[in-house]
Protein backbone atom coordinates (compact mmCIF):
# COMPACT_ATOMS: atom_id res chain seq x y z
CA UNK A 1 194.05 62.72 80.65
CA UNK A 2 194.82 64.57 84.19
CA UNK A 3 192.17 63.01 86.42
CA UNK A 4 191.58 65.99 87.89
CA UNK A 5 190.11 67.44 84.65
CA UNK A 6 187.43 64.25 84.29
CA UNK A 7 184.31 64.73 84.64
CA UNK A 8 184.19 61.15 85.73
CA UNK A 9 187.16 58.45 86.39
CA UNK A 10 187.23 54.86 87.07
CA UNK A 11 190.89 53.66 87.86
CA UNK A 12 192.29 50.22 88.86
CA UNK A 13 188.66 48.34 89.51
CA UNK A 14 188.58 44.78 90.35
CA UNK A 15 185.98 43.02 90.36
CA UNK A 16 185.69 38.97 91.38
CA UNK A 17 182.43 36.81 91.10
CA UNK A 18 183.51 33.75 92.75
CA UNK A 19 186.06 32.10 90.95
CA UNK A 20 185.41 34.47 87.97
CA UNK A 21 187.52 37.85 87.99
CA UNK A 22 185.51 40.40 85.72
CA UNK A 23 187.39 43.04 86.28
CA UNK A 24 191.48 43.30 86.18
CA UNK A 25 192.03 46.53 86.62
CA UNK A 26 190.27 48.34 84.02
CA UNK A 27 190.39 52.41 84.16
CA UNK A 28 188.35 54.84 82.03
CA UNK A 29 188.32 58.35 82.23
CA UNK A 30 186.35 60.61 80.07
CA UNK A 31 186.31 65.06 80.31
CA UNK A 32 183.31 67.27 80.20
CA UNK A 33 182.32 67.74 76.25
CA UNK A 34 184.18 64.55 75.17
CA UNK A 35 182.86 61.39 73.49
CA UNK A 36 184.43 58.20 74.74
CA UNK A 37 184.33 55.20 73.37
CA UNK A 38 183.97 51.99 75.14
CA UNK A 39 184.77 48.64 73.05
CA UNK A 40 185.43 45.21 73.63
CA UNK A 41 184.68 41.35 72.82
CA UNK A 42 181.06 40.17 74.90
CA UNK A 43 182.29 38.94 78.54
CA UNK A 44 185.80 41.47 78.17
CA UNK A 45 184.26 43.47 81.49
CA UNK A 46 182.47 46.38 79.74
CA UNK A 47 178.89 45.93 81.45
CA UNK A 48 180.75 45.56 84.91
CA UNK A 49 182.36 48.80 84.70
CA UNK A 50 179.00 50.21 83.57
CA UNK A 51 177.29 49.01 86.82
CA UNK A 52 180.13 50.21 88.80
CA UNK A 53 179.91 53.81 87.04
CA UNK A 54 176.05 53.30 87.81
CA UNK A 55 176.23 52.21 91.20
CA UNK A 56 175.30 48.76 90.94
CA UNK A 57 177.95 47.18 92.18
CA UNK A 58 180.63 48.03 94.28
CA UNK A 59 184.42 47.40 93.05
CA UNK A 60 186.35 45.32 95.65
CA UNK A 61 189.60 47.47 94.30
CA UNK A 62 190.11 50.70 92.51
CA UNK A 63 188.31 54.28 92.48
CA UNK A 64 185.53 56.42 90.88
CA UNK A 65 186.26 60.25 91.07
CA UNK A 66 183.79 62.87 90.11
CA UNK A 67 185.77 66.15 89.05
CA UNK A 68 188.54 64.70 90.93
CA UNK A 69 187.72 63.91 94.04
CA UNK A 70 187.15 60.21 95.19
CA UNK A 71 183.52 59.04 95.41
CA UNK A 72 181.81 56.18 96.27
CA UNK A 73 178.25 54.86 95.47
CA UNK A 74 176.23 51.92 97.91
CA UNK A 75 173.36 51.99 95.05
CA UNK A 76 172.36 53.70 91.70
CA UNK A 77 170.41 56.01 93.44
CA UNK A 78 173.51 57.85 95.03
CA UNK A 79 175.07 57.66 91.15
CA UNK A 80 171.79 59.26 89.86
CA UNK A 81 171.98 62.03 92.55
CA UNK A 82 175.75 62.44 91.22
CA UNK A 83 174.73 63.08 87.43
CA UNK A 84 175.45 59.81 86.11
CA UNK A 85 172.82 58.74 83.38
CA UNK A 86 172.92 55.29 81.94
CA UNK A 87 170.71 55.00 78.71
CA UNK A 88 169.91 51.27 77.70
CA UNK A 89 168.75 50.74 74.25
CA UNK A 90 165.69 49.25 75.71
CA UNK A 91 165.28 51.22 78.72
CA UNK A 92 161.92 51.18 80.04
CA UNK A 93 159.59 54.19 79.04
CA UNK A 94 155.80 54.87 79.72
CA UNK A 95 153.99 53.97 76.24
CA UNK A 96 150.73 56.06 77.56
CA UNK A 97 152.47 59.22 78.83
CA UNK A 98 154.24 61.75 76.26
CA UNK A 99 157.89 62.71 76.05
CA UNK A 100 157.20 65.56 78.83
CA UNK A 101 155.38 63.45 81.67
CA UNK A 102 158.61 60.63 80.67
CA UNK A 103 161.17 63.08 81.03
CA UNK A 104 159.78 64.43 84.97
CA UNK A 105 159.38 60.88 86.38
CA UNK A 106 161.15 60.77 89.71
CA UNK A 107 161.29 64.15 89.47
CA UNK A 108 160.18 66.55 92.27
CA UNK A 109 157.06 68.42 89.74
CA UNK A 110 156.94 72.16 89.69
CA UNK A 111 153.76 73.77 90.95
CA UNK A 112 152.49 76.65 91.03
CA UNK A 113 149.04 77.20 93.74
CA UNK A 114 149.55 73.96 94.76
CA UNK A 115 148.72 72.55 91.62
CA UNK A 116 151.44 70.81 89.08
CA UNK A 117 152.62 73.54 87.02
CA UNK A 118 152.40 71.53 83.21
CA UNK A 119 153.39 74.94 81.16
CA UNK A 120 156.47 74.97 83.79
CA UNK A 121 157.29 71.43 82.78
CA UNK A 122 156.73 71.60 79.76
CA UNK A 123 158.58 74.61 78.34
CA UNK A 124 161.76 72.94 80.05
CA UNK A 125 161.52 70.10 78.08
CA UNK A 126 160.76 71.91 74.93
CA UNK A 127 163.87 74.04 75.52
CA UNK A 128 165.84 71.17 75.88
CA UNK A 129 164.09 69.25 73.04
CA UNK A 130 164.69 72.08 70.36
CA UNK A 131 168.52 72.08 71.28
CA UNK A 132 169.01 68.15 70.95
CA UNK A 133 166.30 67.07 69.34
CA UNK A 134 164.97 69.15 66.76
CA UNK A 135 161.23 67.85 65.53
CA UNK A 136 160.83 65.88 68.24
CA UNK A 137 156.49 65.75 68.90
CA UNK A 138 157.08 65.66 72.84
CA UNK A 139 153.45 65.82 73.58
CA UNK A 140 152.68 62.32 71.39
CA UNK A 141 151.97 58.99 73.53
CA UNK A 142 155.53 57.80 74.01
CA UNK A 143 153.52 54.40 72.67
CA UNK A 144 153.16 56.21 68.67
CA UNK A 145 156.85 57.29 68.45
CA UNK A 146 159.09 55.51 66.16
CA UNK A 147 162.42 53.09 67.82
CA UNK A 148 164.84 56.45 66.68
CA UNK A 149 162.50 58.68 68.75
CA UNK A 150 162.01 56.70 71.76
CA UNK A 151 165.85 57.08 71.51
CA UNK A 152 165.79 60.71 71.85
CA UNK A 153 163.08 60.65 74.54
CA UNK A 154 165.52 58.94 76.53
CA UNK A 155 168.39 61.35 75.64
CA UNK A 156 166.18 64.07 76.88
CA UNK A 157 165.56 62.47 79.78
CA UNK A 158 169.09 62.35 80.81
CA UNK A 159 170.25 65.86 79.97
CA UNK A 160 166.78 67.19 81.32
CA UNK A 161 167.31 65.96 84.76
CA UNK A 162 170.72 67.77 85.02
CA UNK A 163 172.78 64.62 83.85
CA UNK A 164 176.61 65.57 83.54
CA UNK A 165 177.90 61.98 82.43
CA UNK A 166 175.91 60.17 79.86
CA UNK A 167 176.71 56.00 79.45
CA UNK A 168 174.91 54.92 76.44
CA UNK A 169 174.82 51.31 76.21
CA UNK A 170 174.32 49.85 72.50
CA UNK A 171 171.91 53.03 72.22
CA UNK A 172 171.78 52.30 68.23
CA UNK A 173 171.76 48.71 67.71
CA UNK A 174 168.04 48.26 66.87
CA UNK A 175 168.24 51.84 64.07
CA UNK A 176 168.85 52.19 61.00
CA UNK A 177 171.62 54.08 59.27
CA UNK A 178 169.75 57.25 58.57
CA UNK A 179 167.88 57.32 62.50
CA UNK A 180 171.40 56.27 63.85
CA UNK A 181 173.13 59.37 62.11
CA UNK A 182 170.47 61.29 63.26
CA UNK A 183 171.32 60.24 66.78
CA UNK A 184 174.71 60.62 66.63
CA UNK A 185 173.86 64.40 65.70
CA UNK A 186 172.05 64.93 69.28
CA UNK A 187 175.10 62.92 70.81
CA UNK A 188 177.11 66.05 69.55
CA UNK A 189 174.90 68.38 70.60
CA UNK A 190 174.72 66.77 73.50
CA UNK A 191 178.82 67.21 73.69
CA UNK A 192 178.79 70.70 73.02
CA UNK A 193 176.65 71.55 75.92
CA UNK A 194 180.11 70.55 77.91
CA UNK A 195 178.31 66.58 79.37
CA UNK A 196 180.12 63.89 79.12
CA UNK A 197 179.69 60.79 77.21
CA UNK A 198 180.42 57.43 77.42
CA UNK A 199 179.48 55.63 73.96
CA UNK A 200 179.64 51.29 74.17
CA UNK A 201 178.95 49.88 71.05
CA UNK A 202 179.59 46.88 69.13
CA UNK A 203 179.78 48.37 65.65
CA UNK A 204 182.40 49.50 65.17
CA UNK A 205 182.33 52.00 62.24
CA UNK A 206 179.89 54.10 64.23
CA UNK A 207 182.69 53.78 67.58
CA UNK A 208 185.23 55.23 65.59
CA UNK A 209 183.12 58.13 63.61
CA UNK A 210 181.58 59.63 67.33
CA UNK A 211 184.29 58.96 69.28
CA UNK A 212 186.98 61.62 70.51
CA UNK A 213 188.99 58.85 72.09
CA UNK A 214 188.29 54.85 72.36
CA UNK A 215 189.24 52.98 75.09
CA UNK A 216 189.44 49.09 74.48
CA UNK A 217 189.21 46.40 77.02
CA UNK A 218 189.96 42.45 77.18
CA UNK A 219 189.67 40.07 79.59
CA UNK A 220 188.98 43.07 82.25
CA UNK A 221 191.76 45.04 81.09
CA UNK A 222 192.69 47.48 79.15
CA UNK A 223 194.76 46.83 76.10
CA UNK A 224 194.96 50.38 74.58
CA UNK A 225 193.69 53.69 74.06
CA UNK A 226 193.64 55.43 70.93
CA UNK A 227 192.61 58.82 69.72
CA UNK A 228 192.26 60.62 66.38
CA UNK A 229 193.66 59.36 63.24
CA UNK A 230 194.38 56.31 65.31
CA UNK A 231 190.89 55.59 65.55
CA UNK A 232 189.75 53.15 62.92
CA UNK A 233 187.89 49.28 62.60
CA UNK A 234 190.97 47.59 61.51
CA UNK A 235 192.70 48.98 64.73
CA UNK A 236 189.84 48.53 66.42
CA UNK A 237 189.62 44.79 65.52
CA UNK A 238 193.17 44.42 66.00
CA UNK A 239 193.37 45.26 69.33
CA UNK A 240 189.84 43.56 70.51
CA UNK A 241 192.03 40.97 69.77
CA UNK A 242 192.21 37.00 68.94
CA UNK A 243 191.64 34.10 69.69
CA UNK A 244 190.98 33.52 73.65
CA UNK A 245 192.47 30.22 73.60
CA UNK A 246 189.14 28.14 73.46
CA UNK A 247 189.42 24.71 71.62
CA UNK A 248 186.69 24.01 70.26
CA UNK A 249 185.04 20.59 71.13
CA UNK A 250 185.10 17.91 67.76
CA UNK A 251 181.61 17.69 65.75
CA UNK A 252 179.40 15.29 66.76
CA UNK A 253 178.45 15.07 63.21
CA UNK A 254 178.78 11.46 61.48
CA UNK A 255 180.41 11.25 57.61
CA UNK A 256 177.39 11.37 55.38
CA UNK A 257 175.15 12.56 58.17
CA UNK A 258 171.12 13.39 56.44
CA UNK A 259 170.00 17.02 56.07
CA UNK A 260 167.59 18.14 58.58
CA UNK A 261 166.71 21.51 57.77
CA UNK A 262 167.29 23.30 54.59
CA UNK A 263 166.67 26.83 53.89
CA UNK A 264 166.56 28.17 50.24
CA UNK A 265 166.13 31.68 49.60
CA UNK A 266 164.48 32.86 52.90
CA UNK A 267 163.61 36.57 53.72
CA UNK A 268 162.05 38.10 56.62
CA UNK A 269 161.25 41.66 57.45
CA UNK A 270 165.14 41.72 58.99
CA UNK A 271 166.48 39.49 56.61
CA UNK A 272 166.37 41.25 53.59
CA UNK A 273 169.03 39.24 51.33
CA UNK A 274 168.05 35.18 50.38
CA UNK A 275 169.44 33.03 53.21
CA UNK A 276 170.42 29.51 51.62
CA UNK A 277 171.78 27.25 53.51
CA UNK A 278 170.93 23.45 54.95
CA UNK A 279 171.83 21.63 58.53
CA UNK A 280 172.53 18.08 59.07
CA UNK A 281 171.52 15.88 61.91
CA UNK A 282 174.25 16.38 64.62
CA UNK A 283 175.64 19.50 63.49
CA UNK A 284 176.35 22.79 65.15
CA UNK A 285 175.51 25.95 63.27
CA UNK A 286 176.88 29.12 64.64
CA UNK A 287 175.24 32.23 63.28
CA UNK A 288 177.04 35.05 64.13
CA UNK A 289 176.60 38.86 63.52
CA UNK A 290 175.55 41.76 65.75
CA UNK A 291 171.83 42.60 67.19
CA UNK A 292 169.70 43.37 64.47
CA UNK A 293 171.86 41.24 61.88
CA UNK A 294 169.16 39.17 60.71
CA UNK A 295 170.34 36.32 62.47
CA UNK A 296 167.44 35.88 65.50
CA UNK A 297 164.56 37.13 62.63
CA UNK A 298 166.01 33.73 60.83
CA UNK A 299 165.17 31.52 63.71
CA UNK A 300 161.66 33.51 64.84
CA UNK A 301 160.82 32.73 60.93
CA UNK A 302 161.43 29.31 61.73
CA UNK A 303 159.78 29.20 65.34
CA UNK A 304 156.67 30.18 63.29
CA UNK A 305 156.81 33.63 65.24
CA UNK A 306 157.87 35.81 61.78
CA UNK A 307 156.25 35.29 58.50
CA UNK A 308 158.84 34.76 55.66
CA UNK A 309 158.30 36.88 52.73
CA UNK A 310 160.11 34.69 50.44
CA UNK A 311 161.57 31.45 49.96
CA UNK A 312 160.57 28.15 51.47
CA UNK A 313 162.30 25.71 54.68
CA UNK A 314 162.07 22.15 54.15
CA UNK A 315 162.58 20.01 57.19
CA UNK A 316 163.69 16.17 56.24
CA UNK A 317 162.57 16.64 52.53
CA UNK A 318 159.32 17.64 54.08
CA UNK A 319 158.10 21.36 52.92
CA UNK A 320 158.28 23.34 56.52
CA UNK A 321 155.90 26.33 57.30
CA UNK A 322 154.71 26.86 60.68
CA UNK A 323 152.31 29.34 61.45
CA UNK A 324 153.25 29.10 64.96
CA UNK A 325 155.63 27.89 68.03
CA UNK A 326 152.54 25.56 68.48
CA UNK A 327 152.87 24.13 64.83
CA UNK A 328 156.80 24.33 64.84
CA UNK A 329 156.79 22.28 68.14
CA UNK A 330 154.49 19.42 66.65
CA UNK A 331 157.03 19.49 63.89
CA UNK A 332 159.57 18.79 66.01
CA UNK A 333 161.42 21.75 66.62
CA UNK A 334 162.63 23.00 70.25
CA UNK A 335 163.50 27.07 70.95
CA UNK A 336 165.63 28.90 73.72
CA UNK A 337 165.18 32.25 73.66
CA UNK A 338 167.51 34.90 74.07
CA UNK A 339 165.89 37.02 76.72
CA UNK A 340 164.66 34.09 79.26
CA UNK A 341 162.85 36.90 81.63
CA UNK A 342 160.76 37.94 79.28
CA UNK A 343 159.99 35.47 76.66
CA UNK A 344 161.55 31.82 78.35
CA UNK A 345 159.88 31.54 81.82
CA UNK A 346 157.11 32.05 84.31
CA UNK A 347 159.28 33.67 87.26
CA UNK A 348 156.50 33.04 89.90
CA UNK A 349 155.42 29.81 88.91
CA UNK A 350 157.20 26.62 89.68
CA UNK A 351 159.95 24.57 88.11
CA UNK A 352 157.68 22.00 86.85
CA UNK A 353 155.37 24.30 85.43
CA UNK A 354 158.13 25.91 83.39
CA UNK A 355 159.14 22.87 82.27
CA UNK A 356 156.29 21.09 81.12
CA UNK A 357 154.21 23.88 79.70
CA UNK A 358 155.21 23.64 76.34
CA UNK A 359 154.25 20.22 76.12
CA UNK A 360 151.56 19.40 78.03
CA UNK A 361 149.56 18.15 75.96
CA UNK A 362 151.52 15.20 76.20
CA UNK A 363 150.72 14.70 80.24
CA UNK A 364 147.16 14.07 79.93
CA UNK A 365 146.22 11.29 82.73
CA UNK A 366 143.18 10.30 80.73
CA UNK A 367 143.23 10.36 76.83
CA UNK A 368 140.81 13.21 75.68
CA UNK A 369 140.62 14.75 79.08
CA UNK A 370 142.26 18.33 79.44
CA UNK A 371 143.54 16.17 83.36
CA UNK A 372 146.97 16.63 83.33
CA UNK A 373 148.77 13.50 84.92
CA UNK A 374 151.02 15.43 88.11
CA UNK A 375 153.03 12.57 88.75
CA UNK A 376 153.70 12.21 85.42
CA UNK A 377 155.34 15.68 84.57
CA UNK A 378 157.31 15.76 87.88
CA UNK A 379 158.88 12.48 87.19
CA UNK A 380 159.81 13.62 83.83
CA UNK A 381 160.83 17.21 85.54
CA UNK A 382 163.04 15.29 88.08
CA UNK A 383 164.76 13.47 84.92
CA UNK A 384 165.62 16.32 82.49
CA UNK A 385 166.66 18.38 85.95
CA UNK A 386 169.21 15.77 86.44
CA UNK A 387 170.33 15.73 82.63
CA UNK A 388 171.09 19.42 82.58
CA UNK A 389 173.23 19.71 85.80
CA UNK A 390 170.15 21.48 87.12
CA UNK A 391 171.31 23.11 91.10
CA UNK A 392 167.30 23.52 92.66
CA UNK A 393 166.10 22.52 96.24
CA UNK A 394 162.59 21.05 95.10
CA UNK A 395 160.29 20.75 92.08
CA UNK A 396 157.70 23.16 93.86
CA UNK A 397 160.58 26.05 93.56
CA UNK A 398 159.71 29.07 91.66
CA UNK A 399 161.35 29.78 88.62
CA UNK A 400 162.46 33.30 89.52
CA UNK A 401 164.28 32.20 92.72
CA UNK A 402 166.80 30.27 90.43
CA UNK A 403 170.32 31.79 89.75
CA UNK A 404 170.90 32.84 86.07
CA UNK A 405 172.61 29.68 84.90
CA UNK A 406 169.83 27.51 86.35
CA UNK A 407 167.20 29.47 85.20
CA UNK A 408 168.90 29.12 81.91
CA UNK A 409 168.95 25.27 82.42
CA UNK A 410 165.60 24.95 83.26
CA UNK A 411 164.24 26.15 79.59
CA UNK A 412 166.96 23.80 78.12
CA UNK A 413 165.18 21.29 80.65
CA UNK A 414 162.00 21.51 78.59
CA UNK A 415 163.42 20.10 75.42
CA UNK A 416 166.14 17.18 77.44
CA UNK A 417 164.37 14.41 77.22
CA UNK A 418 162.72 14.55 73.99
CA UNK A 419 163.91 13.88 70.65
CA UNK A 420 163.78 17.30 68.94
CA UNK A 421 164.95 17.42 64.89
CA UNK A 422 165.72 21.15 64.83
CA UNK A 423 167.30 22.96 68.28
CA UNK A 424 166.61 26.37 67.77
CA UNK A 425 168.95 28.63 70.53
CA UNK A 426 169.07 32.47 70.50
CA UNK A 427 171.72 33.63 73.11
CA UNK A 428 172.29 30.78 75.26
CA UNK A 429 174.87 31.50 77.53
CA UNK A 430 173.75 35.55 77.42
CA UNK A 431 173.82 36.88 81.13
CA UNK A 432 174.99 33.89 83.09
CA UNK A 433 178.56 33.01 84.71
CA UNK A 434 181.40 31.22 83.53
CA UNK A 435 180.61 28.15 84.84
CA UNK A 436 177.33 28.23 83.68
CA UNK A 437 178.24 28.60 80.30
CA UNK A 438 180.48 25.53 80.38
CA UNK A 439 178.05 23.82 81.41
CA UNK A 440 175.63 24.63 79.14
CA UNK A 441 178.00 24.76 75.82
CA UNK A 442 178.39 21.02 77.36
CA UNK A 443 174.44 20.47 76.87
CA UNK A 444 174.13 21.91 73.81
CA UNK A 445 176.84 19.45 72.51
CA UNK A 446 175.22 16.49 73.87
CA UNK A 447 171.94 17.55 72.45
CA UNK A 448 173.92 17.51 68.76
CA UNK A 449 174.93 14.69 70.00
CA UNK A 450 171.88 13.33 69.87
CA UNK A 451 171.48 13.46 65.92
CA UNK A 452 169.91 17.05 66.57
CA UNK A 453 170.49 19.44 64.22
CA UNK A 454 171.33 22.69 66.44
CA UNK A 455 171.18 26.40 65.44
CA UNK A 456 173.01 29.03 67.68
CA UNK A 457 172.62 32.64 66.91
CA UNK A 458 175.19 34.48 69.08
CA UNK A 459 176.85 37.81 69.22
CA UNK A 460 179.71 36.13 71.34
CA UNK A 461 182.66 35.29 68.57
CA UNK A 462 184.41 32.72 71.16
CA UNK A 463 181.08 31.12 71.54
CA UNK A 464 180.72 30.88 68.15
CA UNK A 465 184.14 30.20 67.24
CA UNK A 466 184.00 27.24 70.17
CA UNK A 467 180.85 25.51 69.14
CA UNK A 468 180.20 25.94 65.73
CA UNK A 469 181.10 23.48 63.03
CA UNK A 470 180.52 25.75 60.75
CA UNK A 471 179.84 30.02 60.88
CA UNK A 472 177.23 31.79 59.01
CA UNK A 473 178.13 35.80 59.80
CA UNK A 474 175.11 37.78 59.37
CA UNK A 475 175.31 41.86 58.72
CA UNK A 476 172.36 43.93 58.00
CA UNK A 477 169.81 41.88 56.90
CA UNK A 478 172.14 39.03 55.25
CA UNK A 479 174.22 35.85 55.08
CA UNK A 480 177.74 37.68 54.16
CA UNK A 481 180.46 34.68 54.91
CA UNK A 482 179.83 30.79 55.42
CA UNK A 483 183.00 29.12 57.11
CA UNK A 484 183.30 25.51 58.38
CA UNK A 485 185.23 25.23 61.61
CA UNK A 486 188.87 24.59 60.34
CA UNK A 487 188.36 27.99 57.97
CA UNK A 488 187.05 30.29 60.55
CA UNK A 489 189.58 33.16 62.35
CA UNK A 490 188.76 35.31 65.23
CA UNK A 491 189.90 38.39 63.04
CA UNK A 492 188.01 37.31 59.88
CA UNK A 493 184.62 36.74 62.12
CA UNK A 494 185.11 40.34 63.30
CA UNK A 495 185.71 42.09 60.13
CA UNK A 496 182.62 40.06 58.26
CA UNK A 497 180.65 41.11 60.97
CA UNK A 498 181.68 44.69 60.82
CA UNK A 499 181.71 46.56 57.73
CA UNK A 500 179.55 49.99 57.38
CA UNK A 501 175.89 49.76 57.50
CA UNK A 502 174.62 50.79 54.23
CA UNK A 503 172.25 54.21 54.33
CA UNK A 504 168.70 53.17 54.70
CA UNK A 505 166.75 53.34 51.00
């Protein structure tokens, strides 16, 4: 495509983090009324170009033009005031205020006598509502709308407030089939009113249905663009690519080794078809499969967060069924969540707080006394610190002031120095550096080493293909392939984990 006739064009951006370079000169371009889509393995570069596009970062090489000319951005505010809308699948929305008062915040109001003119606001929302959004109740509590709907609300948001490019990032991983197609309809609306969009997805089937033209990236570059009848999920797969060169590490599982945990016919709310399968002491389980899989409802179920609604979990021969993290923890099992700001730590509180709090019950200074013994859980702090590679300047540091990595260390930290039978870890090397998740695929070895049996749910194929000794790919709501390490491909893990959601019953 001419650059001059993009609405928005990002061309030659590099991008170095340290050591790491993100970016490689990657270039995207995408015209007024055109879908693009945006593909490529987890760490290949694609949420660095986003922040670029959104003025988050700043490239150190490379150029964003806007109609053709040459811009630059020193924050998101100056991409906002350009038209550039990023929509997060999660992005924050008001649960007490309706669709209307959503779509005006940060908006100058209209008024009318001095007073804030409501029928003003919100006849331009319903305009905009009944084009994209047919049925939409925009004057219901954001709070009572359904996942697809909050969806919309933040399509209508975008296009409301005079947005001319639209990046929607995973916008459809947590909806069904039937709200998904009913997305994709606004997204075409959406088109036709001449915006342009910017769709990054990891499904596939729904890439290559939207999309006027896909761009896919690896390793911060692009490796091809395709358009038309070229755009498919075998090409698609195919040029993702294979295997990144990883060698995976050798099990730390003995000959003979004893079942740990064993799951027989297990269902959850996400996890629709029986799960069977068991997990020996010092073995590395990679499940693998998209969000909303079934794959992190399988490990809440056995946290004792998520009520099975079938089968049974035995753990050492023992029947297993928590009620609760509290009861899964006596049992013996340990959990690292995948989103560690909202669920793993205490930002404002310190290290040793984090790291004790799960189990301190165990730190009483006087049996039957709710006195926890100090000394007692910063000496046992100061150990694990040192047994994850923990980088902190004192145990009285709070949580939040941590990088990524050793944030990500210090919930590890909680579980290093104590015998766990079950390691339960959702996303462990999600959202920190390169290093960092060397470091940490080193921990999670040593804790297999241990005798642990160790569960990894992952959307990252290298991580999975790198650590696992065996695979379990999950796809909507089941167990679809089981592979031990010297069966598993980098193309077979992507095609088990991408075939065509089924229509919702």
């Amino acid at each position: 495509m001419p650059l001059s006739s993009a609405a928005l064009a990002l061309t030659g951006l590099v991008k170095q983090f340290g050591a790491t370079r993100a970016l490689n000169g990657a270039s995207l371009s995408v015209a007024p009324g055109e879908i693009l889509g945006l593909v490529g393995h987890n760490g290949a570069g694609k949420s660095t170009l986003i922040k670029i596009a959104a003025g988050a970062y700043t490239p150190d090489q490379g150029t964003i033009s806007l109609d053709g000319a040459v811009v630059s951005f020193a924050s998101p505010a100056d991409a906002y005031a350009a038209g550039i809308r990023v929509i997060h699948q999660d992005a924050p929305l008001v649960p007490a205020f309706d669709s209307i008062d959503n779509c005006w915040l940060g908006r100058a109001y209209p008024r009318r006598m001095g007073m804030i003119d409501r029928r003003t606001m919100r006849r331009s929302i319903a305009v905009v509502a009944e084009e994209i959004a047919p049925g939409l109740p925009i004057d219901r509590p954001v709070a009572a709308l359904s996942p697809a709907e909050k969806q919309f609300v933040r399509l209508l948001r975008a296009v409301a407030d005079a947005g001319r490019v639209l990046i929607l990032d995973e916008p459809t991983a947590a909806l069904p089939a039937e709200d998904a197609d009913r997305f994709f309809e606004a997204l075409r609306r959406i088109r036709a009113r001449g915006t342009a969009i910017v769709f990054v997805s990891h499904r596939l089937d729904e890439v290559a249905s939207i999309s006027d033209r896909v761009v896919v990236i690896r390793d911060g570059a692009n490796v091809a663009e395709l358009a038309g009848a070229d755009i498919g999920v075998g090409r698609l797969i195919a040029e993702m690519g294979g295997d990144n060169g990883a060698a995976a590490a050798g099990s730390a599982m003995t000959a003979g080794a004893p079942v740990v945990l064993d799951i027989v016919g297990l269902t959850t709310p996400m996890l629709k078809s029986p799960a069977s399968f068991s997990v020996r002491a010092g073995e590395i389980v990679a499940l693998y499969g998209l969000l909303g899989s079934g794959r992190s409802s399988l490990l809440n179920a056995i946290w004792g967060e998520e009520k099975p609604t079938a089968g049974e979990m035995r753990l050492e021969d023992t029947p297993f069924h928590p009620r609760n993290a509290g009861e899964a923890v006596a049992a013996g099992i340990s959990y690292v969540p995948a989103d560690r700001h909202r669920t793993g730590l205490f930002a404002e509180f310190d290290l040793v707080f984090n790291k004790t709090l799960p189990l301190l019950s165990s730190y009483r200074r006087f049996a039957g006394l709710p006195l926890p013994d100090r000394k007692a859980e910063r000496a046992d702090f100061l150990a694990a610190a040192e047994r994850v590679a923990m980088a902190f300047h004192g145990p009285g540091q709070s949580a939040g002031t941590l990088s990524g990595g050793n944030q990500q260390k210090l919930i590890f930290s909680r579980w290093a120095n104590r015998h766990s039978r079950v390691m339960l870890l959702d996303e462990p090397t999600e959202g920190v550096d390169v290093m960092a998740k060397s470091a940490i695929k080193q921990i999670i070895r040593a804790i297999a080493a241990d005798g642990n049996a160790v569960l990894v749910s992952t959307s990252d194929r290298e991580e999975a293909l790198e650590l696992g000794d065996r695979v379990l790919v999950f796809r909507d709501g089941a167990i679809v392939a089981d592979w031990g390490r010297h069966e598993v491909t980098p193309a077979g893990l992507s095609a088990a984990a991408q075939a065509k959601r089924a229509p919702a019953a």
